[in-house]
N, C-alpha and C. Protein backbone atom coordinates (compact mmCIF):
# COMPACT_ATOMS: atom_id res chain seq x y z
N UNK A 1 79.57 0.72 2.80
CA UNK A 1 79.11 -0.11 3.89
C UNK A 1 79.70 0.43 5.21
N UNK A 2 78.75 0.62 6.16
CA UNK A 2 79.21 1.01 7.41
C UNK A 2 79.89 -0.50 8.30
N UNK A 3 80.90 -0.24 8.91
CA UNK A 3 81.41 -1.49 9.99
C UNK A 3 80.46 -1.39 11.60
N UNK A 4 80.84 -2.29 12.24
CA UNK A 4 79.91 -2.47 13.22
C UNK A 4 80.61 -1.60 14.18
N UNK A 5 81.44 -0.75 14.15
CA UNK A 5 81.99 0.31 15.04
C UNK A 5 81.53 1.86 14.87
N UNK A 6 81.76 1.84 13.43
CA UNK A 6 80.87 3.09 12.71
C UNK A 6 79.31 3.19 13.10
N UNK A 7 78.85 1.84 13.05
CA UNK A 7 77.69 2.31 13.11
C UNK A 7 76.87 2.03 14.75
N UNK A 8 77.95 1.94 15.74
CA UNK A 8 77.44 2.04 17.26
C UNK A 8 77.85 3.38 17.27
N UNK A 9 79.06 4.34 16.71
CA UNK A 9 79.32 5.59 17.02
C UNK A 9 78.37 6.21 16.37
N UNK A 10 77.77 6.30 15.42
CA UNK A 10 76.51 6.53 14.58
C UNK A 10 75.45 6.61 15.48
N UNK A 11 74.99 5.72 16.30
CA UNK A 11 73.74 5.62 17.38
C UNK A 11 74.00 6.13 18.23
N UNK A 12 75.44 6.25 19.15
CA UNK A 12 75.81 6.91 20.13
C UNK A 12 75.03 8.32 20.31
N UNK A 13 74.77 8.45 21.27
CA UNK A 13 73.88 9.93 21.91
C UNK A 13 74.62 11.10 22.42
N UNK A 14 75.37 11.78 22.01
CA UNK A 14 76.56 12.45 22.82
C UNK A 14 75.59 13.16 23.37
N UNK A 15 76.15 14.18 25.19
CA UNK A 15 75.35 14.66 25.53
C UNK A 15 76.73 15.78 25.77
N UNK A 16 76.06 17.25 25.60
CA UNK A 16 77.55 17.91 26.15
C UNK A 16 76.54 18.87 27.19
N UNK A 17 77.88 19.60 27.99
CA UNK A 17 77.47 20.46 29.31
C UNK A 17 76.62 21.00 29.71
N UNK A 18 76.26 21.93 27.97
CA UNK A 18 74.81 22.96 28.11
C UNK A 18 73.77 21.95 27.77
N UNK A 19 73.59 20.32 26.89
CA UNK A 19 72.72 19.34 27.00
C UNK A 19 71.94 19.48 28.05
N UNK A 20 73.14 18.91 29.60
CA UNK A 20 72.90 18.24 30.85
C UNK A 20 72.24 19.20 31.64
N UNK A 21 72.78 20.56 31.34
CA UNK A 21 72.22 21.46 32.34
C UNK A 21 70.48 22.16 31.68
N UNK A 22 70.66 21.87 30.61
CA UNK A 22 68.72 22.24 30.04
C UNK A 22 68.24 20.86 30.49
N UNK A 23 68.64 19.65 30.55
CA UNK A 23 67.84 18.33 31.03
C UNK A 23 67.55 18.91 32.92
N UNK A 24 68.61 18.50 33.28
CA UNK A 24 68.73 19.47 34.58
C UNK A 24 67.44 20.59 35.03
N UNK A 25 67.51 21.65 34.44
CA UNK A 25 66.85 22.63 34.66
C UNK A 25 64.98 22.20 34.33
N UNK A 26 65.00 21.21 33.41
CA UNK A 26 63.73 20.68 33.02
C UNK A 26 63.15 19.77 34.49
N UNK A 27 64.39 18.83 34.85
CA UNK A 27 64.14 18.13 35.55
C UNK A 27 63.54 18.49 37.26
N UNK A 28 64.56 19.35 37.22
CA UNK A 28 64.17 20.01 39.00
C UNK A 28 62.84 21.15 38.36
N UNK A 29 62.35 21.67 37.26
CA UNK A 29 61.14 22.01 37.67
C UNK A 29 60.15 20.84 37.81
N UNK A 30 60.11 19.52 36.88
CA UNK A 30 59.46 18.65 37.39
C UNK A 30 59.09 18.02 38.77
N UNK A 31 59.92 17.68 39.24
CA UNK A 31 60.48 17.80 40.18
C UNK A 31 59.52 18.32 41.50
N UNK A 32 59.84 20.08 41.19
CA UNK A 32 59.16 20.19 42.42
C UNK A 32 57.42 20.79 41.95
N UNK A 33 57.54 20.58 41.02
CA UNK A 33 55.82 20.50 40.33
C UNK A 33 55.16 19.68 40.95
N UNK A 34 55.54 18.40 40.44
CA UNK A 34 55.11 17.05 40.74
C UNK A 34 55.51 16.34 42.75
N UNK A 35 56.09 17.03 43.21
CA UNK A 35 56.21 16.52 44.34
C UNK A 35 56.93 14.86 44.04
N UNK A 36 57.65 14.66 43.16
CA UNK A 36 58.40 13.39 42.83
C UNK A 36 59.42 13.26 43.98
N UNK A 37 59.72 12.33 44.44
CA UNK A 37 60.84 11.99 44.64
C UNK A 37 62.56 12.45 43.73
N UNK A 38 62.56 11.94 43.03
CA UNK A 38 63.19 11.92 42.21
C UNK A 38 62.99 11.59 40.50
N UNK A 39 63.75 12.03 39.25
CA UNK A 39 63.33 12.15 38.27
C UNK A 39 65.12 11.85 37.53
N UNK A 40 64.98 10.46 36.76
CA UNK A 40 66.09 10.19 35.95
C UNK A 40 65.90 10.39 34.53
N UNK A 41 67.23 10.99 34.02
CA UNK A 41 67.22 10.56 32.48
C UNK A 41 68.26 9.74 32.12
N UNK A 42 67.87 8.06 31.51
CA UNK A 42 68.83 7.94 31.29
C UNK A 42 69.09 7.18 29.59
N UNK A 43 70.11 6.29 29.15
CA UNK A 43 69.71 6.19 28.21
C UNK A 43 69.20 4.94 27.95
N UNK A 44 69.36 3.97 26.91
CA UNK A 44 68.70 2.30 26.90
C UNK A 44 69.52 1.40 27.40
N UNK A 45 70.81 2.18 27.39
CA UNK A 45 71.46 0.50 28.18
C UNK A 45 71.80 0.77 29.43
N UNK A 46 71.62 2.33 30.26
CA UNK A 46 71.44 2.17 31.24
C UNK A 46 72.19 3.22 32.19
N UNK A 47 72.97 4.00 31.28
CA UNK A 47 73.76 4.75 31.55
C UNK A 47 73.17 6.03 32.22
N UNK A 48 73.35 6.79 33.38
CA UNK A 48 72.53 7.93 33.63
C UNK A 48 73.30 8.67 32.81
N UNK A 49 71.89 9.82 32.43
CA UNK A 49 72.63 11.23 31.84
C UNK A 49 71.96 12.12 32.85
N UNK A 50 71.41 12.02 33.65
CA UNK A 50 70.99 13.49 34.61
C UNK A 50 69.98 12.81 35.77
N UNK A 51 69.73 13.27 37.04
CA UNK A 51 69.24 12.97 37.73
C UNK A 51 69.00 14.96 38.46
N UNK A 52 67.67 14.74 39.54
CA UNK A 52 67.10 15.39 40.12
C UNK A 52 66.62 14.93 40.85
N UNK A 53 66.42 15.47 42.28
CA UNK A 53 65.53 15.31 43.53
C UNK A 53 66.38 14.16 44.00
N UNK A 54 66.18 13.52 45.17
CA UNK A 54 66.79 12.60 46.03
C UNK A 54 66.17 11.50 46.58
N UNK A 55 67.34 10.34 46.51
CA UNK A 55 66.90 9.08 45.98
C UNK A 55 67.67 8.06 46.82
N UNK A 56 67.34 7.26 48.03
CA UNK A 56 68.04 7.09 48.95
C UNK A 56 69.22 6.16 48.34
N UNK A 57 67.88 5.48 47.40
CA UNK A 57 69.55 3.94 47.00
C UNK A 57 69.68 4.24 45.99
N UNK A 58 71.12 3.59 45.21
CA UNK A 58 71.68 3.32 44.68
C UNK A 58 71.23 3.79 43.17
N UNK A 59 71.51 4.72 42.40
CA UNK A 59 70.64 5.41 41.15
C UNK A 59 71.27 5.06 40.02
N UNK A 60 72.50 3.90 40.06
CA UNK A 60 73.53 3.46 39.32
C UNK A 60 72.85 1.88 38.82
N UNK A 61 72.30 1.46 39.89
CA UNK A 61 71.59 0.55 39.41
C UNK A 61 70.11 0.69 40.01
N UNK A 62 69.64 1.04 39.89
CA UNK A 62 68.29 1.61 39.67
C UNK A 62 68.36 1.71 37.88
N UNK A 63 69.17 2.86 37.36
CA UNK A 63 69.24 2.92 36.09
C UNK A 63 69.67 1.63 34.98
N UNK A 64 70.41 0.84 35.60
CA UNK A 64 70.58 0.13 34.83
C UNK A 64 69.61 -1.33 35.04
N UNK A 65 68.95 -1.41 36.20
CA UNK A 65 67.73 -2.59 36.22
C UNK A 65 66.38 -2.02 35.61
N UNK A 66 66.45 -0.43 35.13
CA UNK A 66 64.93 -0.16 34.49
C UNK A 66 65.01 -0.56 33.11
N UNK A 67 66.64 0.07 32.82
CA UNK A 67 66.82 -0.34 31.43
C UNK A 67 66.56 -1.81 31.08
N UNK A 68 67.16 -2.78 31.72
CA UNK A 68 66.63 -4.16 31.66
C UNK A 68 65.33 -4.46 31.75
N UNK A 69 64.91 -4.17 32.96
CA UNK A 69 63.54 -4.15 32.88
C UNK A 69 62.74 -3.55 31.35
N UNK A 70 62.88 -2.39 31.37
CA UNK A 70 62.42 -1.96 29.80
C UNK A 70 62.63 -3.11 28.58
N UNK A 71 63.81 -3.43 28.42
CA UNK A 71 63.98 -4.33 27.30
C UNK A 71 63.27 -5.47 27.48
N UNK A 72 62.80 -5.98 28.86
CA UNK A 72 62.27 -6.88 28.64
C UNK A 72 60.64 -7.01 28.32
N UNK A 73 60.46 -5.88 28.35
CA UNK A 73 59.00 -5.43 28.69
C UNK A 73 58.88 -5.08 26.96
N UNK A 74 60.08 -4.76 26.32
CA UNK A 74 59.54 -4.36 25.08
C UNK A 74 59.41 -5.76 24.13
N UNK A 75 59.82 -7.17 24.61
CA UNK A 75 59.45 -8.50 24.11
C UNK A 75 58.47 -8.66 24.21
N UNK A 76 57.52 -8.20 25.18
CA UNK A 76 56.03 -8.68 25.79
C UNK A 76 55.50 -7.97 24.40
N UNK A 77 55.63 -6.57 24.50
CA UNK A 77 55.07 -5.74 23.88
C UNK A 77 54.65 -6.46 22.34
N UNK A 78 56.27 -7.05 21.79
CA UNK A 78 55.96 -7.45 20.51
C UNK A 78 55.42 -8.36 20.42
N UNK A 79 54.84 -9.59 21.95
CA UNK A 79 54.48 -10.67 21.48
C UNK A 79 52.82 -10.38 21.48
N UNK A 80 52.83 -8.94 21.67
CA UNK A 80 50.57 -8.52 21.67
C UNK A 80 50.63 -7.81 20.36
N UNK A 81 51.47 -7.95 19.82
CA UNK A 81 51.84 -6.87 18.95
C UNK A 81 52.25 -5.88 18.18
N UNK A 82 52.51 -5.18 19.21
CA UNK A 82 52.70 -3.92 19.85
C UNK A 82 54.35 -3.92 19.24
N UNK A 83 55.01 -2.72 18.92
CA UNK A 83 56.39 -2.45 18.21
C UNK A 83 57.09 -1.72 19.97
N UNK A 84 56.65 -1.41 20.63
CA UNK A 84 56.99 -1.25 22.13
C UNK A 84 55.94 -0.72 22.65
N UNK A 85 56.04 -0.62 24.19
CA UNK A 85 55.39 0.17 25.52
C UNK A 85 55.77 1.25 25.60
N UNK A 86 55.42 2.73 25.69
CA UNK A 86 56.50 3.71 25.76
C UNK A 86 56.16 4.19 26.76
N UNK A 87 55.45 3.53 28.01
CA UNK A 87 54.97 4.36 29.33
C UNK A 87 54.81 3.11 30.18
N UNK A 88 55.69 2.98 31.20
CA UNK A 88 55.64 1.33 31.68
C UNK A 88 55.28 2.20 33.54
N UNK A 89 54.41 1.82 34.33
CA UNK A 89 54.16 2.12 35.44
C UNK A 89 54.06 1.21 36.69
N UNK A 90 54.94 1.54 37.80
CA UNK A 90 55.04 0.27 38.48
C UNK A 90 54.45 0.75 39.95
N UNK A 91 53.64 0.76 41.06
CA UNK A 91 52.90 0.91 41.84
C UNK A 91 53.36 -0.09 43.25
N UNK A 92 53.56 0.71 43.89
CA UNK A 92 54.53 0.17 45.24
C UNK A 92 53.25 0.90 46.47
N UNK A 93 53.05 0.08 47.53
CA UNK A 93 52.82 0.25 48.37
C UNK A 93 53.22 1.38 49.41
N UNK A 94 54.43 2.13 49.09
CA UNK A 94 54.99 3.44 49.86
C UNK A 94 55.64 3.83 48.38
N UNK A 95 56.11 3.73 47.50
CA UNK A 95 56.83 4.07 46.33
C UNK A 95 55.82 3.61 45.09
N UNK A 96 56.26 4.62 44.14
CA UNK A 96 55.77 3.72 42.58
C UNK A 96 57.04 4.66 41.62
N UNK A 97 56.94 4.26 40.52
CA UNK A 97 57.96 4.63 39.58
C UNK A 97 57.26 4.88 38.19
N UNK A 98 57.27 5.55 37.55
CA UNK A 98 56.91 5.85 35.92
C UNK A 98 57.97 5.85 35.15
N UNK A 99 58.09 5.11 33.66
CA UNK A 99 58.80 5.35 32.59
C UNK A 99 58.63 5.94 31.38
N UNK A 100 58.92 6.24 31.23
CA UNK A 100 58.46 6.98 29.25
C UNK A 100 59.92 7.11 28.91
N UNK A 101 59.71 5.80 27.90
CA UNK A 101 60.58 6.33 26.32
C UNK A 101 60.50 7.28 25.71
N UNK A 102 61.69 8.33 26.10
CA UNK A 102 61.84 9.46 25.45
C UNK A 102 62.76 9.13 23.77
N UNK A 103 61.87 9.48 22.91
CA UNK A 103 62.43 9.08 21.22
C UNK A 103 62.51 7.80 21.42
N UNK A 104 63.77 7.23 20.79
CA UNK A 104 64.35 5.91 20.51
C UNK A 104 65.15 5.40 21.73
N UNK A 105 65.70 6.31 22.17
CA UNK A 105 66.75 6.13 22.85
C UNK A 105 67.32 5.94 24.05
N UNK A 106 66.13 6.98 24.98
CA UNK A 106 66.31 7.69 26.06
C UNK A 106 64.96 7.30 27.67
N UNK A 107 65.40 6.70 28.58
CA UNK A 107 64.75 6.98 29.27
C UNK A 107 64.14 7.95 30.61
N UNK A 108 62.93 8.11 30.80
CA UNK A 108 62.84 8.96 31.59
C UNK A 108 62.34 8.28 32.82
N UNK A 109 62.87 8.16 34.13
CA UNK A 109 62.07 7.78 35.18
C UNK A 109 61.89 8.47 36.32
N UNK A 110 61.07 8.34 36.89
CA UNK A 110 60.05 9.47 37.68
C UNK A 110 59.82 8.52 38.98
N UNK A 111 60.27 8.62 40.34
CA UNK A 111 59.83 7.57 41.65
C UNK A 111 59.64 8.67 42.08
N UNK A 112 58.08 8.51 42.56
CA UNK A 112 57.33 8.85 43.43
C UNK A 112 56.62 8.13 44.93
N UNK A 113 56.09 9.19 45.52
CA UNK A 113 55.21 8.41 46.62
C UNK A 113 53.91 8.11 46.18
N UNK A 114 54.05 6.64 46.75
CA UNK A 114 52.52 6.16 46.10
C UNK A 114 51.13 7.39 46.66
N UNK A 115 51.37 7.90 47.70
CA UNK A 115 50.20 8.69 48.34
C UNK A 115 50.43 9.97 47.04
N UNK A 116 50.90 10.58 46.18
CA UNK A 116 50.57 10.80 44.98
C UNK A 116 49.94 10.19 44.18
N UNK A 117 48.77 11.00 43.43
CA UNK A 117 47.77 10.44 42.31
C UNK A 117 48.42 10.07 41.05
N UNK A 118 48.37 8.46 40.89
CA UNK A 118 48.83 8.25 39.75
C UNK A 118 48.87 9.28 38.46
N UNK A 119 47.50 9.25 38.24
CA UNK A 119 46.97 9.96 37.00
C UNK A 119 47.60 11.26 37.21
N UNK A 120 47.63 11.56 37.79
CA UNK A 120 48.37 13.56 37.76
C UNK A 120 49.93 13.41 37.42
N UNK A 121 50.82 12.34 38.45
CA UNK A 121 51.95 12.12 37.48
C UNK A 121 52.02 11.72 35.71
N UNK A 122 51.08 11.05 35.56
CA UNK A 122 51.30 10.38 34.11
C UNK A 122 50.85 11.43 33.40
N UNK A 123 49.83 12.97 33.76
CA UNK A 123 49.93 14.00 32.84
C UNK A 123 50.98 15.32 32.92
N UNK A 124 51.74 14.78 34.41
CA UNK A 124 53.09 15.95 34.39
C UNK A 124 53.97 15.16 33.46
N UNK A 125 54.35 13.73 33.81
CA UNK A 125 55.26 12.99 32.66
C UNK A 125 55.36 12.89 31.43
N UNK A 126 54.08 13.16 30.84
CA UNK A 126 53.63 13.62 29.07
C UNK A 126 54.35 14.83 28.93
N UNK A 127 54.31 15.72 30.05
CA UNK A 127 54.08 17.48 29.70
C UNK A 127 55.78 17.41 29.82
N UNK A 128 56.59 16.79 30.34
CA UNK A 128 57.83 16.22 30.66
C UNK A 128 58.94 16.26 29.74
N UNK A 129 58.29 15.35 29.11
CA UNK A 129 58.73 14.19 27.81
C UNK A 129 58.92 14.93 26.54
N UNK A 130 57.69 15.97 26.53
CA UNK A 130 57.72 16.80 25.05
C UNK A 130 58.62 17.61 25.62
N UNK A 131 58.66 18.42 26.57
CA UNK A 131 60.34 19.03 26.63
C UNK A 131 61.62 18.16 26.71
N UNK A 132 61.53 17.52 27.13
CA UNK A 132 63.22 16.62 27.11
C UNK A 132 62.99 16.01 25.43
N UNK A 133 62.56 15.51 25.00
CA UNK A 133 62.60 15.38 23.87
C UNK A 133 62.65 16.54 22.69
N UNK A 134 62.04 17.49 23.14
CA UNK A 134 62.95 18.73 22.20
C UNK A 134 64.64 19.09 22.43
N UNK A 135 64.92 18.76 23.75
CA UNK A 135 66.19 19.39 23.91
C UNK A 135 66.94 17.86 23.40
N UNK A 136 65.86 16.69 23.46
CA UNK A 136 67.32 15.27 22.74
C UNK A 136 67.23 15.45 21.54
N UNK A 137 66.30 16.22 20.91
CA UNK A 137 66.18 15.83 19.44
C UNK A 137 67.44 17.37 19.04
N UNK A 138 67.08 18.52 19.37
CA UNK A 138 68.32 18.97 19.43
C UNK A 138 69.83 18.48 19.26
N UNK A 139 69.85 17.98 20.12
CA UNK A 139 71.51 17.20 20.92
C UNK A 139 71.71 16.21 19.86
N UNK A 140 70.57 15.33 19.44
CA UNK A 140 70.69 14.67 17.93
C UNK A 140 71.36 15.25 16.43
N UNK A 141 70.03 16.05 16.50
CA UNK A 141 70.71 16.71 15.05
C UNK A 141 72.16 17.69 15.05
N UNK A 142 72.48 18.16 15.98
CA UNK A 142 73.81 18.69 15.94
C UNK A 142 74.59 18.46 15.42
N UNK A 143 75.80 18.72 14.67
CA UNK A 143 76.58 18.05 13.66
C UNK A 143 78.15 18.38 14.60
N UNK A 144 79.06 17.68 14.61
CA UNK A 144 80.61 17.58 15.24
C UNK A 144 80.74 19.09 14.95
N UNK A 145 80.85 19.84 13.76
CA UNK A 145 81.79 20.77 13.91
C UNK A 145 80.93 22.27 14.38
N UNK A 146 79.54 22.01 15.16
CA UNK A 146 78.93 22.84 15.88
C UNK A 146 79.24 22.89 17.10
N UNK A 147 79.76 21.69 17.56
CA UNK A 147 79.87 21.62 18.82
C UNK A 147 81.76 22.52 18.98
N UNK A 148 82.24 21.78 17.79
CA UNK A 148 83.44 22.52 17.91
C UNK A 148 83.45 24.18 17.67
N UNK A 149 82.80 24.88 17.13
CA UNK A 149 82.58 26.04 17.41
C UNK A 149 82.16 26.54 18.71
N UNK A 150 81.48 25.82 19.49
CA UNK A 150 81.36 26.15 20.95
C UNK A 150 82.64 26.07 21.91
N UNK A 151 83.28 25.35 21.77
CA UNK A 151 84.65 24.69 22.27
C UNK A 151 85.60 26.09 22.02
N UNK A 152 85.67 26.87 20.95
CA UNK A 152 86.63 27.62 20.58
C UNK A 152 86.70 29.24 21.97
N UNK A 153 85.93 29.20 22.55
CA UNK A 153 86.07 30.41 23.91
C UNK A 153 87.19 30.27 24.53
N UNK A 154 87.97 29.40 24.56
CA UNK A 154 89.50 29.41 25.08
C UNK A 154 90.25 30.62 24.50
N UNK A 155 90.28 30.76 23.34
CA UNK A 155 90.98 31.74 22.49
C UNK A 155 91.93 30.35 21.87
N UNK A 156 93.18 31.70 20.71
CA UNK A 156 93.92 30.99 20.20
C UNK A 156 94.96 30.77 20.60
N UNK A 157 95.04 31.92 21.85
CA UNK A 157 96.37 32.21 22.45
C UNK A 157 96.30 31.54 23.92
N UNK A 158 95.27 30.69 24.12
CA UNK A 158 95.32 30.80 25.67
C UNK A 158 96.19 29.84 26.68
N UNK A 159 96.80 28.99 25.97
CA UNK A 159 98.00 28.25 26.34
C UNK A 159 99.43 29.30 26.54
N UNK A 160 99.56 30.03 25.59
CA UNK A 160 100.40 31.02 26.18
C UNK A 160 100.25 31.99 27.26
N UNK A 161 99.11 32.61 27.37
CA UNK A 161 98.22 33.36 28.40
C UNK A 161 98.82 33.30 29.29
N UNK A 162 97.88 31.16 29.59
CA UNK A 162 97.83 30.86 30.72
C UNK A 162 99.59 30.90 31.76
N UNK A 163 100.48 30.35 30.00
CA UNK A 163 101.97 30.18 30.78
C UNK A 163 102.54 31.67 31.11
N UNK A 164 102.01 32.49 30.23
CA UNK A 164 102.92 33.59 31.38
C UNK A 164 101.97 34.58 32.85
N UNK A 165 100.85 33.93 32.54
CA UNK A 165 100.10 34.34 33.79
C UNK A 165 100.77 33.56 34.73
N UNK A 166 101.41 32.16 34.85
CA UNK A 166 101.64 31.12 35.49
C UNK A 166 103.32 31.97 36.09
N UNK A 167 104.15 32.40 35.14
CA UNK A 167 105.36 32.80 35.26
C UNK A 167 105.29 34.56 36.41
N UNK A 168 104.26 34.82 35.90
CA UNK A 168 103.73 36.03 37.05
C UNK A 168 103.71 35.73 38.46
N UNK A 169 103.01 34.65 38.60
CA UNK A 169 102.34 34.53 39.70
C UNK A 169 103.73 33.51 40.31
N UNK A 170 104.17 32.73 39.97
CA UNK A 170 105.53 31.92 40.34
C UNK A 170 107.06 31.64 39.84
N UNK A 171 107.23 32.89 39.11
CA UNK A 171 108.54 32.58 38.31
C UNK A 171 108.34 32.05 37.39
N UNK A 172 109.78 31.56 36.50
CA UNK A 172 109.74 30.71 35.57
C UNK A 172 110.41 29.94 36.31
N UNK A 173 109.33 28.42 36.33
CA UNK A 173 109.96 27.14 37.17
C UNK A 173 110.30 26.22 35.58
């Protein structure tokens, strides 16, 4: 039997450096494809994992009122039916915003200028989604002691290295 700690670390999404920077690199080509404003990834409860392009307010909660927003939108969903929405679109008079549930987990949001064609964002945001979702499903299946093989470029020695590079450059203090 798993405990209820095991199994939030179990769901947990780790994201590591080279993750952020392929989300990153996905993101700013979107980005300037799409003439977006700005383009978030973040996850369901709200946490950013990457942002692109520039975004006057506050992207701390921005992220965490879509996530709400999302959850609440995924009650509607079940009361038509529906097991969720995975593309929620909101249409502003100078701004609009796109979402897509990336996998289970992950959201993607996209604020644009409304004087952009809806429809052309919602087929860059598809074309989007299947890449960030290859690089989460990646970052998923990874197992702990892959990541620790990446970790090992320090060397074995490099605590000593570093201390007598340190004793070079300033004595032994």
């Amino acid at each position: 039997m798993v405990s209820d700690n095991d199994a939030l670390r179990l769901r947990r999404l780790v994201f590591y450096a080279a993750d952020v920077d392929r989300i990153n690199a996905v993101l700013l080509a979107f980005v300037k494809k799409a003439n977006a404003q700005s383009a978030l990834v973040i996850d369901k409860e709200g946490h950013m994992v990457a942002r692109q392009g520039f975004f006057k307010q506050d992207t701390a909660a921005l992220s965490a009122l879509v996530s709400g927003s999302f959850a609440s939108t995924r009650e509607v969903a079940r009361l038509l039916g529906e097991p969720e929405f995975r593309v929620l679109f909101h249409q502003g008079q100078g701004q609009s915003i796109h979402i897509t549930l990336l996998g289970e987990r992950t959201l993607c949001v996209t604020v644009f200028s409304s004087a952009i064609k809806a429809g052309m964002i919602q087929v860059l945001c598809k074309e989007l989604a299947v890449q960030l979702e290859a690089i989460l499903n990646e970052a998923a299946k990874r197992k702990p002691e892959d990541q620790e093989k990446q970790n090992e470029g320090l060397g074995k020695n490099f605590s000593d290295e570093m201390k007598n590079q340190l004793n070079a450059l300033f004595g032994n203090l």
